[in-house]
C-alpha atoms as a PDB file:
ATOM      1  CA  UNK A   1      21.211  15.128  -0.505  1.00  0.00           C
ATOM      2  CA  UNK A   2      18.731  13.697  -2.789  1.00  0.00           C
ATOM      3  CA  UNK A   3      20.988  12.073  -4.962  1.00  0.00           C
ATOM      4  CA  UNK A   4      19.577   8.685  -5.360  1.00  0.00           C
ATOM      5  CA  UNK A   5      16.025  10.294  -5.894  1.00  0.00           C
ATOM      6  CA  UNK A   6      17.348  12.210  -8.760  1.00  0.00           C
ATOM      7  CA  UNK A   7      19.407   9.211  -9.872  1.00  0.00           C
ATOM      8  CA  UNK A   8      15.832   7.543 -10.053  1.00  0.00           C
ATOM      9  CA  UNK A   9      14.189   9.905 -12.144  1.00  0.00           C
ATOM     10  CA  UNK A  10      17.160   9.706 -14.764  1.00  0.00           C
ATOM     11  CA  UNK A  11      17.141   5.652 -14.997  1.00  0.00           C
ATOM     12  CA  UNK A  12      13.441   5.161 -15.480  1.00  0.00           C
ATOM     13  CA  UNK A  13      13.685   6.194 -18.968  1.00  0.00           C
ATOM     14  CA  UNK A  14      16.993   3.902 -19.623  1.00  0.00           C
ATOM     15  CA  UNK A  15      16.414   0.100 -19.269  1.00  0.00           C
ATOM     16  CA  UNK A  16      20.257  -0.764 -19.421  1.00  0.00           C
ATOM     17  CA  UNK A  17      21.148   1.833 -16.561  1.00  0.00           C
ATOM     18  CA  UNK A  18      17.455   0.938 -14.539  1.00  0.00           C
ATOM     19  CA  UNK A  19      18.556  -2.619 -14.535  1.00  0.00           C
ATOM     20  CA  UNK A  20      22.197  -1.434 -13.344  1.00  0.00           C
ATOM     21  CA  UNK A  21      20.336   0.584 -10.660  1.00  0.00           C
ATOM     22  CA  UNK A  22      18.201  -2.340  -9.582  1.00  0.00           C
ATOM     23  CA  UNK A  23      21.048  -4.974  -9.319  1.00  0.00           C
ATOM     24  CA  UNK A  24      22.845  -2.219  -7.197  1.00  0.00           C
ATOM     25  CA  UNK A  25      19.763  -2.338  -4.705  1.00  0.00           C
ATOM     26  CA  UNK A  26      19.489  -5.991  -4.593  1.00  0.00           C
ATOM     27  CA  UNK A  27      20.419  -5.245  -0.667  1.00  0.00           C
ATOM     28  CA  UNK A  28      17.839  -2.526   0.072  1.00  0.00           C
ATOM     29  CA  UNK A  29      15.284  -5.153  -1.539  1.00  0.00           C
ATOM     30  CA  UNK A  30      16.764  -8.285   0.044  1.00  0.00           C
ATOM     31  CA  UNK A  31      16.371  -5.900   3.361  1.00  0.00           C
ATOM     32  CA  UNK A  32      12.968  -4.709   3.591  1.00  0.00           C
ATOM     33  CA  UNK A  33      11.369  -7.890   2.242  1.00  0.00           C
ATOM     34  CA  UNK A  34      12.828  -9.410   5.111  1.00  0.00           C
ATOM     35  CA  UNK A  35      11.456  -6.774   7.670  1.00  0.00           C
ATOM     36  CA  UNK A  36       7.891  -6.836   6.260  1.00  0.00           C
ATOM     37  CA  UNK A  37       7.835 -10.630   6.652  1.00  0.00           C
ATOM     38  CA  UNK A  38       9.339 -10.828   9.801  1.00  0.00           C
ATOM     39  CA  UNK A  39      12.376 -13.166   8.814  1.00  0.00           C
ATOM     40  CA  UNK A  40      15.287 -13.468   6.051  1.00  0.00           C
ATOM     41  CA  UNK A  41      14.148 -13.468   2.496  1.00  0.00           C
ATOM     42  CA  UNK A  42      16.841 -15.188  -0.389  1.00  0.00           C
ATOM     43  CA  UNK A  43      16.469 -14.940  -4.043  1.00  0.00           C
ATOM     44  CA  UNK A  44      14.962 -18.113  -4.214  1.00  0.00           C
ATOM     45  CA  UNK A  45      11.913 -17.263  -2.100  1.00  0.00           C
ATOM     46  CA  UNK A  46       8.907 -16.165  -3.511  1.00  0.00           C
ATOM     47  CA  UNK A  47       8.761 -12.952  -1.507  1.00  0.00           C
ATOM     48  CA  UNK A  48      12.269 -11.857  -3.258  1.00  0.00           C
ATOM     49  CA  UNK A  49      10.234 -12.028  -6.361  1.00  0.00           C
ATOM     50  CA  UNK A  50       7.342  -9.911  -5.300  1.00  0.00           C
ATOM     51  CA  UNK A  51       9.591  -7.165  -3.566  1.00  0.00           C
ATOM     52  CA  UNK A  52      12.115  -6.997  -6.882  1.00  0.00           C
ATOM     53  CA  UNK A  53       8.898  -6.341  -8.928  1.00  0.00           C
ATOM     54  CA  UNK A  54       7.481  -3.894  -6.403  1.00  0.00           C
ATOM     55  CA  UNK A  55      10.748  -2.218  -6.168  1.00  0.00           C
ATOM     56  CA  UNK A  56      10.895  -1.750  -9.935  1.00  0.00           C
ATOM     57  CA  UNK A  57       7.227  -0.463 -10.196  1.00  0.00           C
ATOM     58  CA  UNK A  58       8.233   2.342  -7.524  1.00  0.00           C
ATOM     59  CA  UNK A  59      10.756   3.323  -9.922  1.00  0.00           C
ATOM     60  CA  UNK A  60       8.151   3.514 -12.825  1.00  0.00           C
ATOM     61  CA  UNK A  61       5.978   5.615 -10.345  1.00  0.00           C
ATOM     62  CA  UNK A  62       8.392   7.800  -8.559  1.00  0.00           C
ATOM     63  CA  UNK A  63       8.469  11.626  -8.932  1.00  0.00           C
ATOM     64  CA  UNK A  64      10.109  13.769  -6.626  1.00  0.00           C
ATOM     65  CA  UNK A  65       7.307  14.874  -5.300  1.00  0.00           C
ATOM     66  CA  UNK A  66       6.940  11.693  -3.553  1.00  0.00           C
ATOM     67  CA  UNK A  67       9.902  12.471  -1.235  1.00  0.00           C
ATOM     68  CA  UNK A  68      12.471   9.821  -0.388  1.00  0.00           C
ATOM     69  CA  UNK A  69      12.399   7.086  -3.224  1.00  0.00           C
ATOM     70  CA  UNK A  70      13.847   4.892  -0.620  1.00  0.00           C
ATOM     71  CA  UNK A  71      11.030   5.449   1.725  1.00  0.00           C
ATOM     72  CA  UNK A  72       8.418   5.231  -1.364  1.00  0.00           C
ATOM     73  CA  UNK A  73       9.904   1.505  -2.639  1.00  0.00           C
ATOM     74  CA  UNK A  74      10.016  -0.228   0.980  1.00  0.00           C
ATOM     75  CA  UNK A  75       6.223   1.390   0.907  1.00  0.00           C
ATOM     76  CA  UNK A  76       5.563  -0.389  -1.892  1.00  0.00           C
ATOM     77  CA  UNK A  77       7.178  -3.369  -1.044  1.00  0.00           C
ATOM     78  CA  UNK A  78       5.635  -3.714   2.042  1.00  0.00           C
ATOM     79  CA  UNK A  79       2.468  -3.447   0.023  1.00  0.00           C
ATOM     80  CA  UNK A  80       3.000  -6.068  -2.584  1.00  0.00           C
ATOM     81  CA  UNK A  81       4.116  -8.403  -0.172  1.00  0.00           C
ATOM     82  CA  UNK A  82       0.764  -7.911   2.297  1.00  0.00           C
ATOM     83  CA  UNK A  83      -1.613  -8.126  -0.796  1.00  0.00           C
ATOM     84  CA  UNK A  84       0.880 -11.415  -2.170  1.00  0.00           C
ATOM     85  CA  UNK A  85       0.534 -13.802   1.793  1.00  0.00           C
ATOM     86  CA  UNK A  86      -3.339 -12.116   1.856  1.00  0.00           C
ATOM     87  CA  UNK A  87      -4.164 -13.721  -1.518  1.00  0.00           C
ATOM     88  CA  UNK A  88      -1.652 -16.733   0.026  1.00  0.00           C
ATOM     89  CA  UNK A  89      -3.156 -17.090   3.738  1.00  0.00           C
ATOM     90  CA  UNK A  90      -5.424 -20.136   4.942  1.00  0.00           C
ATOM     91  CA  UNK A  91      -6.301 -18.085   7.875  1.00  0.00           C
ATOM     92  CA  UNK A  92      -8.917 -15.224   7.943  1.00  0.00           C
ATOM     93  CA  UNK A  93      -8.239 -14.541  11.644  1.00  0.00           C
ATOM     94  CA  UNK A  94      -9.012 -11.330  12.673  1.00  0.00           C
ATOM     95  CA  UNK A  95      -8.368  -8.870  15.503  1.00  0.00           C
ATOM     96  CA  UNK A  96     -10.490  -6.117  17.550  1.00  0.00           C
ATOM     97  CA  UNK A  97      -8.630  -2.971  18.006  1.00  0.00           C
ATOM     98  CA  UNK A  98      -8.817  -2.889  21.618  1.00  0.00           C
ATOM     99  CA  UNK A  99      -7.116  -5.896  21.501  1.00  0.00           C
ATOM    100  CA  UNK A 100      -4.045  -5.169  19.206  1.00  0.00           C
ATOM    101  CA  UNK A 101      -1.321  -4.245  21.853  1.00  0.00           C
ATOM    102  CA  UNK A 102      -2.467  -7.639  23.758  1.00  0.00           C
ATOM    103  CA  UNK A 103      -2.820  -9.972  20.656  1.00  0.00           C
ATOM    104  CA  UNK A 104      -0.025 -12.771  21.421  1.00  0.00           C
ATOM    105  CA  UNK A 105       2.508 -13.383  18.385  1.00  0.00           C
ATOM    106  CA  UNK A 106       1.376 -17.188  17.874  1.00  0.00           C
ATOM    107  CA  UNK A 107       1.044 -19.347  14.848  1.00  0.00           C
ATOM    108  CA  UNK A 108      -2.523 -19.169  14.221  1.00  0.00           C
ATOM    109  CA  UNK A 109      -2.154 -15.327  13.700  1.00  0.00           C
ATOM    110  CA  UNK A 110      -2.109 -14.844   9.491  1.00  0.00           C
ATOM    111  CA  UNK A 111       0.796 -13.392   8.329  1.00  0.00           C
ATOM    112  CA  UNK A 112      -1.003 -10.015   6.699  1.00  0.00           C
ATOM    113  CA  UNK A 113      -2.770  -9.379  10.065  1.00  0.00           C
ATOM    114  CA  UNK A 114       0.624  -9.143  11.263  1.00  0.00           C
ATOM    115  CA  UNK A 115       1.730  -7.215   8.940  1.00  0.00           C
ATOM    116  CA  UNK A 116      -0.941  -4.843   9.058  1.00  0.00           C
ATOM    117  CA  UNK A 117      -0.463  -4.049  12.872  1.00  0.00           C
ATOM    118  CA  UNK A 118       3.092  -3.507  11.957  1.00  0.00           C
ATOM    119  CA  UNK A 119       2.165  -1.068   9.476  1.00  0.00           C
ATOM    120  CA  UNK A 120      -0.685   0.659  11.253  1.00  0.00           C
ATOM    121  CA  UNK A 121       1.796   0.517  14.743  1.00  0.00           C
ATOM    122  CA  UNK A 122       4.040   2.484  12.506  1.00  0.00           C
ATOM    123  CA  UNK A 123       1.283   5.182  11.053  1.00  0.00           C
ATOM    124  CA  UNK A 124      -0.345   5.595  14.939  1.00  0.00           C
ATOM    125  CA  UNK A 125       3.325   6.759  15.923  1.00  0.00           C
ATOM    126  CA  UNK A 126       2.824   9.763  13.884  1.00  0.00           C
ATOM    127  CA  UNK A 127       0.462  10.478  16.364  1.00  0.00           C
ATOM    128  CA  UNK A 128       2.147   9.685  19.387  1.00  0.00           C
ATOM    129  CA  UNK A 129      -0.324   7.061  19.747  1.00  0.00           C
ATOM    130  CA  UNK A 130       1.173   2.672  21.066  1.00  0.00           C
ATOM    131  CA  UNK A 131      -0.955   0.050  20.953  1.00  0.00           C
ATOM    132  CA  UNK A 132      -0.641   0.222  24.966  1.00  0.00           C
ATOM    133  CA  UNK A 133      -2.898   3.617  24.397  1.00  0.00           C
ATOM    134  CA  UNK A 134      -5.963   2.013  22.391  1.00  0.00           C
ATOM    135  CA  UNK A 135      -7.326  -0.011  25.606  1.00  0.00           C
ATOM    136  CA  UNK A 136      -7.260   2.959  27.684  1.00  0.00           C
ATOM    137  CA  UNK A 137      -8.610   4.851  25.213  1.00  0.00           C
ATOM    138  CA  UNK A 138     -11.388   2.550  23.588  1.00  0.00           C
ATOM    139  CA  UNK A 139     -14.853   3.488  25.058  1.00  0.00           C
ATOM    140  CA  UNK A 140     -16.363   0.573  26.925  1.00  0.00           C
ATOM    141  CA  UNK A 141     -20.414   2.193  27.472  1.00  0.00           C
ATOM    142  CA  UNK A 142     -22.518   1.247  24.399  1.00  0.00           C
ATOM    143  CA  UNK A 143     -23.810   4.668  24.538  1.00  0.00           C
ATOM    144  CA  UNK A 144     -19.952   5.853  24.092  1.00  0.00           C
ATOM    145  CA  UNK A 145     -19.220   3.501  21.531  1.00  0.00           C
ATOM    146  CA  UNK A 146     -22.555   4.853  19.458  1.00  0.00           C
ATOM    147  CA  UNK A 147     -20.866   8.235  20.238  1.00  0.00           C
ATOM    148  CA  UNK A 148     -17.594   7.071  19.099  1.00  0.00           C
ATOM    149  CA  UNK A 149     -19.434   5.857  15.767  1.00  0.00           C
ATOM    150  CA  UNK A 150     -21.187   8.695  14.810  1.00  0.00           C
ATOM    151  CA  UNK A 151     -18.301  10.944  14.881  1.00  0.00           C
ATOM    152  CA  UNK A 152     -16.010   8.037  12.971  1.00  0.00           C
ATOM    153  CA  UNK A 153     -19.203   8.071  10.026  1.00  0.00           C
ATOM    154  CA  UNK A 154     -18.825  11.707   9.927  1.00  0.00           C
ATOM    155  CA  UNK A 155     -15.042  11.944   9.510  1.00  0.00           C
ATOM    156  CA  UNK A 156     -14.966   8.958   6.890  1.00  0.00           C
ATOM    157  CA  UNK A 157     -17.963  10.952   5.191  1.00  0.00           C
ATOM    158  CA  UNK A 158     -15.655  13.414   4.592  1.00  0.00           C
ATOM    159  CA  UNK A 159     -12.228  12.908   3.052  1.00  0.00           C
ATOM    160  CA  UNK A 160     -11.122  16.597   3.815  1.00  0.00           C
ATOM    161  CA  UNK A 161     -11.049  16.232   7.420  1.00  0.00           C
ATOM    162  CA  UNK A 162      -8.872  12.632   6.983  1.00  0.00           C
ATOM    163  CA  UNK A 163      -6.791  14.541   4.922  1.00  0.00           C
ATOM    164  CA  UNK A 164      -6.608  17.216   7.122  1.00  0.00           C
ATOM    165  CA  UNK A 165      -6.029  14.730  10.470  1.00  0.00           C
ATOM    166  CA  UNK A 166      -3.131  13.026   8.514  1.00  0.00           C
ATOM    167  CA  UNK A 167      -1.333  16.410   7.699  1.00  0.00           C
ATOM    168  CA  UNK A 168      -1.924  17.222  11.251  1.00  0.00           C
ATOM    169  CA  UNK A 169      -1.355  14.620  12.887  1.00  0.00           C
ATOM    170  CA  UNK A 170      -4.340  15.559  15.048  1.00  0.00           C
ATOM    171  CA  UNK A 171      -7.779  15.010  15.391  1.00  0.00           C
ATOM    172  CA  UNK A 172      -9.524  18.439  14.264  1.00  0.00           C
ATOM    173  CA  UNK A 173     -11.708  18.289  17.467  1.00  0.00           C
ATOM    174  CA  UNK A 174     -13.657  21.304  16.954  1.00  0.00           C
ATOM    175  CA  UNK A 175     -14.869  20.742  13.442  1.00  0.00           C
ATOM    176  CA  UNK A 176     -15.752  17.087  14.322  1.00  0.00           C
ATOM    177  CA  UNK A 177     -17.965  18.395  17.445  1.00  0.00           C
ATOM    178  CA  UNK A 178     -19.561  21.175  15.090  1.00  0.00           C
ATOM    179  CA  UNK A 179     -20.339  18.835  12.476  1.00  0.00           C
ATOM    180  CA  UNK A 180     -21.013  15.306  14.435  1.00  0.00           C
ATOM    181  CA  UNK A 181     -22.982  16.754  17.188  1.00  0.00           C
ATOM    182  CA  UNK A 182     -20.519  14.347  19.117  1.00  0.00           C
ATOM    183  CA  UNK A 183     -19.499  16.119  22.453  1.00  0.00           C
ATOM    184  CA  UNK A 184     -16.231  17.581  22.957  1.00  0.00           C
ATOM    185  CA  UNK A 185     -15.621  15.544  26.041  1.00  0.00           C
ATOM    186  CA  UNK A 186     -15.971  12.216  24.282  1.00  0.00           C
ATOM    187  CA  UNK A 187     -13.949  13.145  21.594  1.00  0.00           C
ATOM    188  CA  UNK A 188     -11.060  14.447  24.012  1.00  0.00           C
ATOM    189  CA  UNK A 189     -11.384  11.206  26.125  1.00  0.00           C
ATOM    190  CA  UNK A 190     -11.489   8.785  23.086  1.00  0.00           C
ATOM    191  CA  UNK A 191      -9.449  10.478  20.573  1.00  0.00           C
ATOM    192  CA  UNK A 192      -6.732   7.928  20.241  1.00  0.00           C
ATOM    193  CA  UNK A 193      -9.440   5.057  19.572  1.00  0.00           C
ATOM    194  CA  UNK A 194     -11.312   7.217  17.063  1.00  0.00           C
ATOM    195  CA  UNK A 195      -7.670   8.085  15.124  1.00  0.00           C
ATOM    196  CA  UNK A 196      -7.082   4.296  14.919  1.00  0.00           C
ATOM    197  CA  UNK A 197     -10.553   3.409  13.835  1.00  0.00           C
ATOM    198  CA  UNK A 198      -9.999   5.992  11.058  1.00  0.00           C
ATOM    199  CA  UNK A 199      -6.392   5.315  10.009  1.00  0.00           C
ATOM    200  CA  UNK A 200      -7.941   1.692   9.493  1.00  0.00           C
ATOM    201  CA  UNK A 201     -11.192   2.369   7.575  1.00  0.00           C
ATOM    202  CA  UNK A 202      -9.209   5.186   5.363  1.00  0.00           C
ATOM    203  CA  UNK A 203      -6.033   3.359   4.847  1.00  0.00           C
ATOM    204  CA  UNK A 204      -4.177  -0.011   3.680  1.00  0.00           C
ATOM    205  CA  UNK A 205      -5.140  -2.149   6.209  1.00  0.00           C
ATOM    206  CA  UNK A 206      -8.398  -4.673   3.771  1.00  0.00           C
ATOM    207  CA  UNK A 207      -8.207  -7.161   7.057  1.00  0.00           C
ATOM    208  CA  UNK A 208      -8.861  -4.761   9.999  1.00  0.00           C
ATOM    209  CA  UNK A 209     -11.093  -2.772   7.873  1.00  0.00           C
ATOM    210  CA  UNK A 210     -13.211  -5.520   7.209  1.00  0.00           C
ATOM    211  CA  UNK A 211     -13.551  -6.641  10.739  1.00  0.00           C
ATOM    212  CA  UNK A 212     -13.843  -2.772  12.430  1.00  0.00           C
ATOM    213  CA  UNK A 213     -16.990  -3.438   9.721  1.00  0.00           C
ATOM    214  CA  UNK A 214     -18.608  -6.744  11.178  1.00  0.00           C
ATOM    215  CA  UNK A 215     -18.070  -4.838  14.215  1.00  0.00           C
ATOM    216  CA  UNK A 216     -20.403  -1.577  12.853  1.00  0.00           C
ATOM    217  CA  UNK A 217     -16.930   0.175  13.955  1.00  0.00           C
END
C-alpha cells in the first residue's frame, strides 16, 4: 500500500534510479504545479522549474514517518512555488480574515495571497470550518475582539496547546479559559475566528500573518 513511499526511501541514496524515479513523476509534478498556480504549467515555465526542484528536495527529506510521500512533495511544491511568485509579486495586497470568503478573484489580488487562502481554505477544513463561517464567527464589539486577542496571545504563547489544537482538530476550550481568563462563552461563540487567526500566525501563510499583525490580530 505504501509502495511508492518505500520506493522513495530506496532511490534517495541512488542518483541513476532517483533520476529514473523523477522522470517517471514528471506528471504528478506537471500536476500540482498547475493546481497551486491556478492554471497549466509546461516545462518551459519557470514554475516547472521550481516544482521539479521542490519535488526532488522532498525526496532528499522524506522518511516514512512523514506519511504519504505524495502528499509530502505537492506540500512542498506548493511551498516553493508560494515563496518563488512572493519573492516575484509587484503587489503587497493584503486581506482581513473576515473578509476571505467575500474577497472577489480579480487581477489586482497577488498571486501568493491566493495561494495562501487556498492553502489555509484547505487546513480550516480539518476543522470543519469554510470561509462562509469566519464572518459569522468574527467578533464585531471591540471589547470582543480584545477578548478574542488575549486568548489568541495566550495560545501562540504556547506551542503545546497549537500542537495540541492541530492534533485535535479542536480548540482545547477549557485550558484556554483556565489559562486566558477569556470566558467560555466567547470562546464557544468565536471559536472558528480564533482557529483561523491561529492557523495563520502559527503556520505558512508570511502574507496573512503579517497583516493579522498590522491589525494587532
Amino acid at each position: 500500500m505504501r509502495e511508492i513511499d518505500n520506493m522513495v526511501v530506496q532511490v534517495k541514496d541512488d542518483e541513476t534510479a532517483l533520476e529514473d524515479f523523477v522522470k517517471s513523476q514528471e506528471g504528478f509534478i506537471i500536476k500540482a504545479a498547475s493546481r497551486t498556480s491556478k492554471h497549466y504549467i509546461t516545462r518551459s515555465d519557470d514554475e516547472w522549474s521550481i516544482a521539479l526542484s521542490a519535488f526532488v528536495e522532498a525526496v532528499e527529506k522524506y522518511d516514512l514517518e512523514k506519511g504519504s510521500f505524495m502528499a509530502f512533495a505537492e506540500l512542498l511544491i506548493r511551498r516553493r512555488l508560494i515563496d518563488w511568485f512572493r519573492i516575484n509579486s509587484r503587489n503587497n495586497e493584503v486581506i482581513h480574515v473576515e473578509d476571505i470568503e467575500n474577497e472577489p478573484d480579480t487581477s489586482r489580488e497577488s498571486d501568493e495571497i491566493k495561494l495562501e487562502i487556498r492553502a489555509l481554505e484547505e487546513d480550516l477544513r480539518l476543522y470543519g470550518i469554510s470561509f462562509m463561517d469566519l464572518a459569522d464567527a468574527s467578533p464585531k464589539a471591540q471589547k470582543t475582539r480584545d477578548a478574542c486577542r488575549k486568548a489568541i496571545n495566550w495560545i501562540i504563547e504556547n506551542p503545546l496547546i497549537i500542537n495540541q489544537m492541530k492534533e485535535s482538530n479542536q480548540l482545547p476550550i477549557k485550558i484556554i479559559e483556565n489559562n486566558s481568563g477569556v470566558p467560555r462563552k466567547i470562546l464557544e461563540r468565536h471559536r472558528k475566528y480564533i482557529i483561523a487567526v491561529v492557523e495563520i500566525l502559527a503556520g505558512d501563510y508570511p502574507w496573512l500573518n503579517e497583516y493579522v499583525r498590522q491589525e494587532g490580530r
